[in-house]
Protein backbone atom coordinates (compact mmCIF):
# COMPACT_ATOMS: atom_id res chain seq x y z
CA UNK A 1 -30.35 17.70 -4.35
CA UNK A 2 -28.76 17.63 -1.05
CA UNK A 3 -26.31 14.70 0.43
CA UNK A 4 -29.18 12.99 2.11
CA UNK A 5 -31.24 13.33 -0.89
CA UNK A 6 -28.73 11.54 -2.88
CA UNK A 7 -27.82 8.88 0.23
CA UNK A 8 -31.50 7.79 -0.04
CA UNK A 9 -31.64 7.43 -4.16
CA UNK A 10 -28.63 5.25 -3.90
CA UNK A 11 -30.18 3.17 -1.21
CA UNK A 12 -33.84 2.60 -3.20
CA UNK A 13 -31.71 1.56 -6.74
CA UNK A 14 -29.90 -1.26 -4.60
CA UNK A 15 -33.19 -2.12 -3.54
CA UNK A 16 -34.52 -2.18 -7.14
CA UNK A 17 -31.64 -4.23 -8.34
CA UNK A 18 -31.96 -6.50 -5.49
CA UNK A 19 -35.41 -6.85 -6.10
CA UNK A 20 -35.38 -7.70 -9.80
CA UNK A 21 -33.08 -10.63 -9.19
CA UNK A 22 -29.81 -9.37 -8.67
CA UNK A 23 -27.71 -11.27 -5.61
CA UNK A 24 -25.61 -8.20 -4.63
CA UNK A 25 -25.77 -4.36 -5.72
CA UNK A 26 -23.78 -1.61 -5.61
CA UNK A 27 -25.08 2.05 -6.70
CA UNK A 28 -22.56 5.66 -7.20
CA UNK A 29 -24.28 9.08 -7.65
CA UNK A 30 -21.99 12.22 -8.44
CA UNK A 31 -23.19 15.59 -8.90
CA UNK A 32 -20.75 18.87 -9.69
CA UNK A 33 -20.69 21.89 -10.61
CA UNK A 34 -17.58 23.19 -12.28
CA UNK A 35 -16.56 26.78 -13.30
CA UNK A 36 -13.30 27.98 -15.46
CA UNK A 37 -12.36 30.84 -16.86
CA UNK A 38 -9.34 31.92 -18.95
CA UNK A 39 -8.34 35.48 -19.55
CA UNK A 40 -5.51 36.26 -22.14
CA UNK A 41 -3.70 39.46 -22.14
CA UNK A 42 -6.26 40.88 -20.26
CA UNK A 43 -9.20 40.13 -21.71
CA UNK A 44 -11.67 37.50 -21.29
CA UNK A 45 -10.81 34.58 -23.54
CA UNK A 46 -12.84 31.72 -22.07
CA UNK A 47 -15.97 31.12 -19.70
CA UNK A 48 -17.43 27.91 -18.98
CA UNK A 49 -20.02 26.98 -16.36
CA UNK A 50 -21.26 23.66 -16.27
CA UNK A 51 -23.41 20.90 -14.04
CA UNK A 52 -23.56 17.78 -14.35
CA UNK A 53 -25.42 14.61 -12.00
CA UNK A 54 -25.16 10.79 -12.90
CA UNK A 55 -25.86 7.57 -11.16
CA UNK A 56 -24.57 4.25 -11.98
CA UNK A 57 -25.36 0.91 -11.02
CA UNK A 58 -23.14 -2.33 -10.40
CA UNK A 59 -24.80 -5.89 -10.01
CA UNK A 60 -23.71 -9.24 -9.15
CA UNK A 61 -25.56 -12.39 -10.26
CA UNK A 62 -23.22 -14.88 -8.95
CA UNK A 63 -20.18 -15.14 -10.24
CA UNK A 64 -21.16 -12.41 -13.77
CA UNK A 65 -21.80 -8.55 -12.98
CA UNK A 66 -23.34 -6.24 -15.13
CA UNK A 67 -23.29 -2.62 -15.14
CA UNK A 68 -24.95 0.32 -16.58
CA UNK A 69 -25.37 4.49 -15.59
CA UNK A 70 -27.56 6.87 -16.32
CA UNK A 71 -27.93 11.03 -16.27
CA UNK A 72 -31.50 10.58 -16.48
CA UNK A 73 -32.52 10.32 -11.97
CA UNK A 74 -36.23 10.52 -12.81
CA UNK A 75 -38.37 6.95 -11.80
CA UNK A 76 -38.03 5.98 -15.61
CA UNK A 77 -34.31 6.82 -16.27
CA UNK A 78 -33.82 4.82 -13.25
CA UNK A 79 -35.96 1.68 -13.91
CA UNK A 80 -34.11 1.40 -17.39
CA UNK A 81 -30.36 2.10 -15.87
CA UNK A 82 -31.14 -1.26 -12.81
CA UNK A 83 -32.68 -3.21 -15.81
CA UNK A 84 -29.95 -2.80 -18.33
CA UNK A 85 -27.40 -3.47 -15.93
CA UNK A 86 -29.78 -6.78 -14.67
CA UNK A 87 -30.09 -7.99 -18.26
CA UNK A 88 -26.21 -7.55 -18.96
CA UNK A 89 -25.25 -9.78 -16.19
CA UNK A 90 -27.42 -12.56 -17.32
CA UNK A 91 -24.91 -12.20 -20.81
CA UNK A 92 -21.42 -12.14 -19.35
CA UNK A 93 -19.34 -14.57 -18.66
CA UNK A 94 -18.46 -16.26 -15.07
CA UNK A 95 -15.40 -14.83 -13.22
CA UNK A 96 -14.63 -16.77 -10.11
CA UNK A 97 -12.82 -13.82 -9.34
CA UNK A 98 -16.01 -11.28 -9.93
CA UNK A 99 -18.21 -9.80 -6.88
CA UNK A 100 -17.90 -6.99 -3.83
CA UNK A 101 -16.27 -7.09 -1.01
CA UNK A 102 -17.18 -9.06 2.08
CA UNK A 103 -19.33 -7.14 4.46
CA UNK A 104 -16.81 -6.93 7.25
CA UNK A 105 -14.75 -4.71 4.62
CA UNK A 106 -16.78 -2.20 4.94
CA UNK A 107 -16.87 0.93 6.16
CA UNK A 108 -17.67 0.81 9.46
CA UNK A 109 -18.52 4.77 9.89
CA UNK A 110 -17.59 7.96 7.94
CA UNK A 111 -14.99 10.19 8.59
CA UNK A 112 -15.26 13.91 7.85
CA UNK A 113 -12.04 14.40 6.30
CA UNK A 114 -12.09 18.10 5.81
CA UNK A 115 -12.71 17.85 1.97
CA UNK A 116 -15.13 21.07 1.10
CA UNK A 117 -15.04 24.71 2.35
CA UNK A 118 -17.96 27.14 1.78
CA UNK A 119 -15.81 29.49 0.75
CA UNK A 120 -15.23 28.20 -2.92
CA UNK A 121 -19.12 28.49 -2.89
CA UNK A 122 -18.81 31.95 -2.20
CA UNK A 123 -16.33 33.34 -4.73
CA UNK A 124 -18.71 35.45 -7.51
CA UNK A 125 -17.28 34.80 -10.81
CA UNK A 126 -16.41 38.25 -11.41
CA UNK A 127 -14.14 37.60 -8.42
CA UNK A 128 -12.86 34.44 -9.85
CA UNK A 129 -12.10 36.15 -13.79
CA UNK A 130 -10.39 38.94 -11.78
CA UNK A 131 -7.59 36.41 -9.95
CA UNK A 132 -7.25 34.81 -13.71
CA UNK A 133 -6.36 38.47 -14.79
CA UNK A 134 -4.29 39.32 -11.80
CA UNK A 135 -1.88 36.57 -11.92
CA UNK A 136 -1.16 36.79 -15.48
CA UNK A 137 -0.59 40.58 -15.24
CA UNK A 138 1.67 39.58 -12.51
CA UNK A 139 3.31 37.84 -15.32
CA UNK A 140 3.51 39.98 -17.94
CA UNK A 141 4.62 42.88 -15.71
CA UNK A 142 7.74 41.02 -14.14
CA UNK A 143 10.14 41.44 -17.46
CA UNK A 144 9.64 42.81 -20.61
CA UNK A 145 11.51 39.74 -22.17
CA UNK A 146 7.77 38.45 -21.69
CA UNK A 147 5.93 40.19 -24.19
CA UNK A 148 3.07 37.34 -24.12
CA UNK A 149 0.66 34.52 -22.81
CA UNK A 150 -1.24 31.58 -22.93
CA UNK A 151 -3.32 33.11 -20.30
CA UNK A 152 -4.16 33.26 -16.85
CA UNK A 153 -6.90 30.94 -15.59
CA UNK A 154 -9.31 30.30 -12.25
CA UNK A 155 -11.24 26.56 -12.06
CA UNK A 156 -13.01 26.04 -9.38
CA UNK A 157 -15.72 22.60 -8.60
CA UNK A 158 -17.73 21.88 -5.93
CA UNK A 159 -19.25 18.15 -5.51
CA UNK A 160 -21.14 15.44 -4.17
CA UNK A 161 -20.44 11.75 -4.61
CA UNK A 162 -22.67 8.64 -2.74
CA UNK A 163 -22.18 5.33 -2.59
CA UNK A 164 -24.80 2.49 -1.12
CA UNK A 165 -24.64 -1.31 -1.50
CA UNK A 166 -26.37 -4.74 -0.63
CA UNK A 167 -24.19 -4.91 2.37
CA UNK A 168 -26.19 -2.25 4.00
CA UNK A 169 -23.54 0.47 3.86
CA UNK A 170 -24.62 3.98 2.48
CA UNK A 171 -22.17 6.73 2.66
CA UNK A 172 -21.07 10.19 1.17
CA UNK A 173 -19.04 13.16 0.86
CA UNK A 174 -19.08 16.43 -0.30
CA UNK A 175 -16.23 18.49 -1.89
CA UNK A 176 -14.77 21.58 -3.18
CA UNK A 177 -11.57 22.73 -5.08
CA UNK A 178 -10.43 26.21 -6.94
CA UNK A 179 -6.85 26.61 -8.41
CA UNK A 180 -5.23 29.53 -10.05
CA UNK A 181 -2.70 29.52 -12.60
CA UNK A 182 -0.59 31.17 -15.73
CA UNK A 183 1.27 30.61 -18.40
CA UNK A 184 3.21 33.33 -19.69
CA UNK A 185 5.46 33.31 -22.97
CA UNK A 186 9.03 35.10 -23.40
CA UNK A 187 11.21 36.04 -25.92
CA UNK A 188 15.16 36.18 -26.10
CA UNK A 189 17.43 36.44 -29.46
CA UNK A 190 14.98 35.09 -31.53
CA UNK A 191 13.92 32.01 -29.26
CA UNK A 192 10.99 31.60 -27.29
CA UNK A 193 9.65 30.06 -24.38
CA UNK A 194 6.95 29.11 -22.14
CA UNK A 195 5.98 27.62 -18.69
CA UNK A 196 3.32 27.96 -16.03
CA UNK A 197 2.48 28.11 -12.47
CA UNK A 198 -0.39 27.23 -10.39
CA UNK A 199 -2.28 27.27 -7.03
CA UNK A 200 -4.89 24.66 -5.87
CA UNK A 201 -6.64 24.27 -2.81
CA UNK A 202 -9.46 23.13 -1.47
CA UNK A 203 -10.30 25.82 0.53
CA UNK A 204 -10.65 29.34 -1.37
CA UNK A 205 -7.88 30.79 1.35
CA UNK A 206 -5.44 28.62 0.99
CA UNK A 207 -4.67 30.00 -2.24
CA UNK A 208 -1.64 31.56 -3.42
CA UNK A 209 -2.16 35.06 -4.17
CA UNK A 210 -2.77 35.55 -8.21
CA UNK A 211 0.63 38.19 -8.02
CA UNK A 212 2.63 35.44 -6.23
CA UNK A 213 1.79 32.65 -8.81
CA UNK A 214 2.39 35.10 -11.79
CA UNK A 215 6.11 35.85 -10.42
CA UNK A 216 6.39 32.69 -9.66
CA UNK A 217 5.60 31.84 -13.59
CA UNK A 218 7.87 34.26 -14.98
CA UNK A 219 10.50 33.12 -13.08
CA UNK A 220 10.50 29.83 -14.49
CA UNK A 221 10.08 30.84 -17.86
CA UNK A 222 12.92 33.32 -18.03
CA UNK A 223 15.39 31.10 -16.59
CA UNK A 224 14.53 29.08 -19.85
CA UNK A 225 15.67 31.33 -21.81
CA UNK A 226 18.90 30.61 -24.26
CA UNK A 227 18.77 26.89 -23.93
CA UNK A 228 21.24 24.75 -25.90
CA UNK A 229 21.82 21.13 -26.10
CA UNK A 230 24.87 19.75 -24.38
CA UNK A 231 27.30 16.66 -25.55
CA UNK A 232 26.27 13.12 -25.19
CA UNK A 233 27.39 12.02 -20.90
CA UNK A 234 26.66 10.25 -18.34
CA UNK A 235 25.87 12.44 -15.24
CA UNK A 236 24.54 12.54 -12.43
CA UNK A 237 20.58 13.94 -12.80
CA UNK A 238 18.46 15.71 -9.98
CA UNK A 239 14.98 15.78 -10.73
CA UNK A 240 12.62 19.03 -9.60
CA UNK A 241 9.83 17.85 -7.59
CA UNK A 242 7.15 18.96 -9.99
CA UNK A 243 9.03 16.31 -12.38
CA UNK A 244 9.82 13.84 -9.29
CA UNK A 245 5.92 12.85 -9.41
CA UNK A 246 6.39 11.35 -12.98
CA UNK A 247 8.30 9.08 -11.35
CA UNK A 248 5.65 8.40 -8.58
CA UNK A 249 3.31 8.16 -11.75
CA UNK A 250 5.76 5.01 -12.95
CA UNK A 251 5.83 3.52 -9.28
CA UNK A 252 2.08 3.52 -8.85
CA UNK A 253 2.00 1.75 -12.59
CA UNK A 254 4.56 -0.72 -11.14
CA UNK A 255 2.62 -1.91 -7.90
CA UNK A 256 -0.61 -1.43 -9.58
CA UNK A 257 -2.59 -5.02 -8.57
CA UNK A 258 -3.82 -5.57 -12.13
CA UNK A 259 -0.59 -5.14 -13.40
CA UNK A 260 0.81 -7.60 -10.80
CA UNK A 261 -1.74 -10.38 -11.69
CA UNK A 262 -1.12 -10.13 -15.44
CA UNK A 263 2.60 -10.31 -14.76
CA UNK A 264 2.95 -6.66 -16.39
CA UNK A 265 4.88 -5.34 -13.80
CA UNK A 266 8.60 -5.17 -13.14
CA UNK A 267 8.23 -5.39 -9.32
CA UNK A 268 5.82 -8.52 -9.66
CA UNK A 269 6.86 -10.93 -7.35
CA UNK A 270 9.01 -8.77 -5.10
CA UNK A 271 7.33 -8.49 -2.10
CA UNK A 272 9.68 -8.16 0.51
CA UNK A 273 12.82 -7.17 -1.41
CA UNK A 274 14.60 -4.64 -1.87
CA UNK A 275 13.78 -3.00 -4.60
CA UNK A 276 15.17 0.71 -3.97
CA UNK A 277 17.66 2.83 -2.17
CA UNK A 278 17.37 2.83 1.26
CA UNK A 279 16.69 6.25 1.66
CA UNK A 280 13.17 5.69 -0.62
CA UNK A 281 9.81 5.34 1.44
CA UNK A 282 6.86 5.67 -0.98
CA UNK A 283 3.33 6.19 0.98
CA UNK A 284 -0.67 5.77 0.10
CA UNK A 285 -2.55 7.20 1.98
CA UNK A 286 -6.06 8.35 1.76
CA UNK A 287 -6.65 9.27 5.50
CA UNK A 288 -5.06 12.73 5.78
CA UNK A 289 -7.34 15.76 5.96
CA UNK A 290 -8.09 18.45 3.17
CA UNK A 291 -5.81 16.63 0.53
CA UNK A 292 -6.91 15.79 -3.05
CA UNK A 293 -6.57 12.20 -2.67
CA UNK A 294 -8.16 11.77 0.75
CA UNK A 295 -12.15 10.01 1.04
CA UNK A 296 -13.48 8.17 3.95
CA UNK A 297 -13.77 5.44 1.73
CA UNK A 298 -12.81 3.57 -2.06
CA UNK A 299 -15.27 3.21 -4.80
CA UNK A 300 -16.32 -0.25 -2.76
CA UNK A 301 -17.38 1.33 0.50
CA UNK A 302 -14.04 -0.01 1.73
CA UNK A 303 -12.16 2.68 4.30
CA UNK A 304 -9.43 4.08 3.00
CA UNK A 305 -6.04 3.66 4.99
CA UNK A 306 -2.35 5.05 4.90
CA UNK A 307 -0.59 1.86 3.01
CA UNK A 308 3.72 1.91 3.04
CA UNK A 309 4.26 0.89 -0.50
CA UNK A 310 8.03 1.09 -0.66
CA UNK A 311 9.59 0.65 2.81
CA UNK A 312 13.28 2.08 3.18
CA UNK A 313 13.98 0.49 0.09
CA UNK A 314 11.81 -2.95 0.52
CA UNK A 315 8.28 -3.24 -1.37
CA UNK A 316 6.24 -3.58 1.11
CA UNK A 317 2.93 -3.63 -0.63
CA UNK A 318 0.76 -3.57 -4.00
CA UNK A 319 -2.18 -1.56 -4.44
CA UNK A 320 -5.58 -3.14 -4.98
CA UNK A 321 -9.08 -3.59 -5.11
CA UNK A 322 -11.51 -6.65 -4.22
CA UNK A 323 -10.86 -8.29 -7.49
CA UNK A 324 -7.12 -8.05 -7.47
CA UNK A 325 -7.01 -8.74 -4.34
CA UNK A 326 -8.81 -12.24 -4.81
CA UNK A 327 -6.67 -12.97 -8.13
CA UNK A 328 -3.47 -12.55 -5.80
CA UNK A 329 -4.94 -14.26 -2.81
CA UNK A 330 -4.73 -11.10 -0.82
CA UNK A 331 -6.77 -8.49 0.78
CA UNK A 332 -7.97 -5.46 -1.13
CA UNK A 333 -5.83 -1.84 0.49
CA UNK A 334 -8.86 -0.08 -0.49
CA UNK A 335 -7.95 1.35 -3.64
CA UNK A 336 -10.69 0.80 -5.46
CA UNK A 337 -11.64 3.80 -8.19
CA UNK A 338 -14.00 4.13 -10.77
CA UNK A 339 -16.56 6.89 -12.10
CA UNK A 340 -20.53 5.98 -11.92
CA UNK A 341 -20.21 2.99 -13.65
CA UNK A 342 -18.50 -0.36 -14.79
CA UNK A 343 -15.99 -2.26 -12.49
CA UNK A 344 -13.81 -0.72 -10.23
CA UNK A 345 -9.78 -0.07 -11.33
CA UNK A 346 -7.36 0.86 -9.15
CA UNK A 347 -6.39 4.35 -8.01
CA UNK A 348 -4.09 6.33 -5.40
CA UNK A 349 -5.09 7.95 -2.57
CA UNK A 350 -2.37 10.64 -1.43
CA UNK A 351 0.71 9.14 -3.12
CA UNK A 352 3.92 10.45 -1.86
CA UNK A 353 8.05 9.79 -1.50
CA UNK A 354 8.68 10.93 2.41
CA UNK A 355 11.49 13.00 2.91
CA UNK A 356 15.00 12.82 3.34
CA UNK A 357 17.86 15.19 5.40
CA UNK A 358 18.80 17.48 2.51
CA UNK A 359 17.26 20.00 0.41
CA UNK A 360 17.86 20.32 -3.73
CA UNK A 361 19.87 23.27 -3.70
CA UNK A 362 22.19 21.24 -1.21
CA UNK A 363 22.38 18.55 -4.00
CA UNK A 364 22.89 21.05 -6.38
CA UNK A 365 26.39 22.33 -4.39
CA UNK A 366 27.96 18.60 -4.07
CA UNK A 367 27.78 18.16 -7.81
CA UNK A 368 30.54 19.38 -10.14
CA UNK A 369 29.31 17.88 -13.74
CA UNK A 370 25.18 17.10 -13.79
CA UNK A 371 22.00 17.87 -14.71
CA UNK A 372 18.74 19.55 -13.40
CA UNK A 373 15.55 18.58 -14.95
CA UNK A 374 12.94 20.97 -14.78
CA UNK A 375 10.21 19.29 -17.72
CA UNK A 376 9.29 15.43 -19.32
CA UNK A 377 8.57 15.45 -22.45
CA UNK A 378 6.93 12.14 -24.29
CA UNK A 379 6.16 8.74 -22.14
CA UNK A 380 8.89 5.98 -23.21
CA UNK A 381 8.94 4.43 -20.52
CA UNK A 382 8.28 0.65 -20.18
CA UNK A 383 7.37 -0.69 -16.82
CA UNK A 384 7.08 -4.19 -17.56
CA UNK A 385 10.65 -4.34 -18.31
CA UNK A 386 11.95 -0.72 -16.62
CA UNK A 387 13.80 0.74 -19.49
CA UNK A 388 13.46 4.67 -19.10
CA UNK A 389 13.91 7.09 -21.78
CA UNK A 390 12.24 10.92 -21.87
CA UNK A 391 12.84 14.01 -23.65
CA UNK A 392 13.66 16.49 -21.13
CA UNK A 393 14.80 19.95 -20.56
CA UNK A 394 16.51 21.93 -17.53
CA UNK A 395 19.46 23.61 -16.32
CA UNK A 396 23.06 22.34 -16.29
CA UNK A 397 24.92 22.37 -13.11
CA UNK A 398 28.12 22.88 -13.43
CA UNK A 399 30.77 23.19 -9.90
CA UNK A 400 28.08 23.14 -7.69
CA UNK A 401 25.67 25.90 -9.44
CA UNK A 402 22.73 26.30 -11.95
CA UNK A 403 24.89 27.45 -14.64
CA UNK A 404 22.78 27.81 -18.01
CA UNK A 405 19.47 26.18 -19.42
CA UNK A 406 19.07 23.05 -21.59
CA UNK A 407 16.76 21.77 -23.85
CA UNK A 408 16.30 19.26 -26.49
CA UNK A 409 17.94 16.05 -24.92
CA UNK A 410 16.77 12.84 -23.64
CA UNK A 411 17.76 11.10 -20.50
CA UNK A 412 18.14 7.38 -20.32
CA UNK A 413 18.46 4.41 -17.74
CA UNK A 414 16.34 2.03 -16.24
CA UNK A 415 14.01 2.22 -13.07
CA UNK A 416 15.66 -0.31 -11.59
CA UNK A 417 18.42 1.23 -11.88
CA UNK A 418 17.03 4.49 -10.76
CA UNK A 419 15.79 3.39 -7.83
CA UNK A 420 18.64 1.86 -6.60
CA UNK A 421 20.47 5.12 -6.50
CA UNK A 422 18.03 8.00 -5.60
CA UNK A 423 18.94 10.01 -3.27
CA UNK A 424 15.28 12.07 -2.02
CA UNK A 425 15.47 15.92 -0.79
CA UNK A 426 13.94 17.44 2.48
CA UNK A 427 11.94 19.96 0.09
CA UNK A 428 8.34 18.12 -0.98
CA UNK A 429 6.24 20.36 -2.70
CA UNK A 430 2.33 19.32 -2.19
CA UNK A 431 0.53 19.90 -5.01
CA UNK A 432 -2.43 17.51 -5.86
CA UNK A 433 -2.64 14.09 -4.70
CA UNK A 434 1.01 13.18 -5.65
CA UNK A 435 4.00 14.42 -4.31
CA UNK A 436 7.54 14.40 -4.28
CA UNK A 437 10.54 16.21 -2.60
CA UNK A 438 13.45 16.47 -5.12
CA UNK A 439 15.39 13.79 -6.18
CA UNK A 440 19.06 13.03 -7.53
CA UNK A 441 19.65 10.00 -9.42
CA UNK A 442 23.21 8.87 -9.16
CA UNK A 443 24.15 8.28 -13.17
CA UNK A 444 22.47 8.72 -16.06
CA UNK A 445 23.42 8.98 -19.92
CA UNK A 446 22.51 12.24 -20.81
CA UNK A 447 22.14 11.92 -24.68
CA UNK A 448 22.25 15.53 -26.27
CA UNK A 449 24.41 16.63 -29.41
């Protein structure tokens, strides 16, 4: 089925929802295709093709909403899907909070944000299994310390996703995405380690060459390689900007409107503080063309929009969606996100720290005594009350250099604390819908042997 195809589906459920007694409808269609394949030490390990098409359907009977989805798009599935989610609304409870947007929200027009490229479409799978078995090659070949693999994989989807309501807005997109990666394995004096690499674009040329992600891969994992655990400190810690977004990941949790209304959130109440080193500017922003988090509009028909979430240090804004924003007493930032069906949660667009004036091998030379963190491992951190603490592994810097690799120690603090004292690098690396440059965090205990 083509986009119009699915455009004019979406419109006649609303109708059929509106017309069996509901007061307001909303109605999401997605259909994909998705392809991956995973070759491991050369030969073919893994192949998976897949399709898939759904449709789901949101209704509002004053102040209760009901909800159901189907895969089933013939006249029957459909009549079944607008009368379950009909029947449920009559069931629930009353939310004075509950409904869609008001019309003027919405999306006044669609904006072609540069989101699919034919040439994903084009790739044969034999080409695509070939870049899986070139980039881990790539690997394998660059030391013989790296005698192994977890493979080398392509993934590639191409997609459609529609969204029509009772305000008379109908709109749609179409998308594409490929990514190639690998994850070699390497051996040193009876230890042994692993790490990865990866490409993803949206447009089948933008990729990094399979060779150049395979070097790339080995690289990290060598430097691995030896790792010991250092004494119990309190240093200073610069965080890689593959790790940085974890701490993006803990913002967006933070500022997060359904965290705000249930109080869940160490930054409720803060608008207009500072709550962060001046240096720190944290973005959303949906708007920008050919990125992962970009659409022409949220999972409400309302436009997406670049939103300044942390302001040189001052929160400037939560994220939310129509039913936040009514709890709060604001107005929704169009953040709306949801699959096919059930109410909408809150999601980012293109969620990124903007960059400072130096780069992280430049913070790397001003420190005599600290700590480079190159993986997370686990998820203790607590964002209702801040308090930070991760397994972690890296390299130790020691007068100014990478000196030798650590592993097996946990870093601790809070993320108040922590953003207080960042300090962010010139270098993002834009990968995905979240980004980060590097960042240094002033002190942090360290907590090793």
């Amino acid at each position: 089925m083509t986009l119009d195809d699915l455009k004019e589906l979406a419109v006649q459920v609303v109708r059929k929802a509106m017309g069996a007694g509901a007061s307001g409808a909303e109605c999401t269609v997605s259909d994909s295709t998705e392809f991956s394949a995973k070759v491991r030490l050369g030969e073919l390990e893994q192949l998976q093709q897949a399709g898939s098409r759904a449709m789901g359907v949101r209704v509002v009977a004053g102040r209760k909403m009901g909800s159901s989805f189907t895969s089933d798009l013939t006249a029957d599935g459909i009549d079944r899907m607008v009368r379950s989610a009909v029947d449920l609304a009559t069931y629930t409870s009353e939310d004075p909070h509950a409904g869609m947007p008001d019309a003027e929200e919405m999306a006044s027009s669609v904006l072609d944000l540069g989101l699919y490229s034919d040439s994903v479409a084009e790739l044969s799978g034999d080409m695509k299994i070939e870049k899986a078995r070139r980039a881990e090659a790539a690997a394998l070949a660059f030391d013989p310390r790296i005698s192994n693999s977890e493979g080398g994989s392509f993934d590639s989807n191409l997609g459609l996703r529609v969204f029509a309501n009772s305000h008379g807005f109908c709109g749609g997109w179409r998308s594409s995405s490929c990514s190639v990666s690998a994850v070699p394995v390497a051996a040193w004096d009876g230890g042994m380690e692993r790490d990865y690499w990866y490409s993803i674009a949206r447009d089948a040329g933008q990729l990094e060459d399979p060779e150049s992600v395979g070097r790339r891969a080995a690289q990290r994992v060598l430097r691995r390689l030896g790792a010991v655990k250092v004494e119990t400190q309190r240093v200073p810690v610069i965080f890689e900007q593959r790790v940085a977004r974890s701490l993006l990941g803990h913002i967006f949790e933070a500022v997060d409107g359904r965290s705000i209304y249930r109080e869940s959130s160490f930054l409720a109440g803060k608008l207009g503080e500072k709550v962060a080193h001046e240096g720190l500017t944290v973005i959303d922003d949906g708007t920008i063309p050919g990125m992962f988090g970009s659409q022409p509009f949220d999972d409400e028909g309302v436009p997406t929009r670049r939103t300044a979430v942390i302001e040189r240090g001052i929160l400037k804004s939560y994220l939310l969606n129509s039913y936040a924003a009514r709890k709060l007493g604001m107005r929704t930032t169009g953040n709306a996100s949801r699959g096919v069906s059930g109410n909408a949660g809150i999601g980012i667009g293109n969620f990124y720290v903007e960059s400072g004036s130096r780069s992280g091998d430049e913070m790397v030379r001003g420190i005599r005594n600290g700590f480079f963190v190159t993986e997370l491992i686990g998820n203790g951190v607590n964002t209702v009350t801040g308090d930070y603490s991760r397994g972690a592994a890296g390299i130790w810097i020691r007068d100014g250099e990478l000196a030798f690799p650590v592993s097996e120690v946990t870093i601790a603090g809070t993320l108040q604390e922590m953003l207080a004292v960042a300090e962010i690098g010139s270098d993002p690396e834009v990968r995905g819908s979240m980004w980060s440059p590097t960042v240094m965090i002033g002190e942090m205990t360290v907590a090793g042997r």
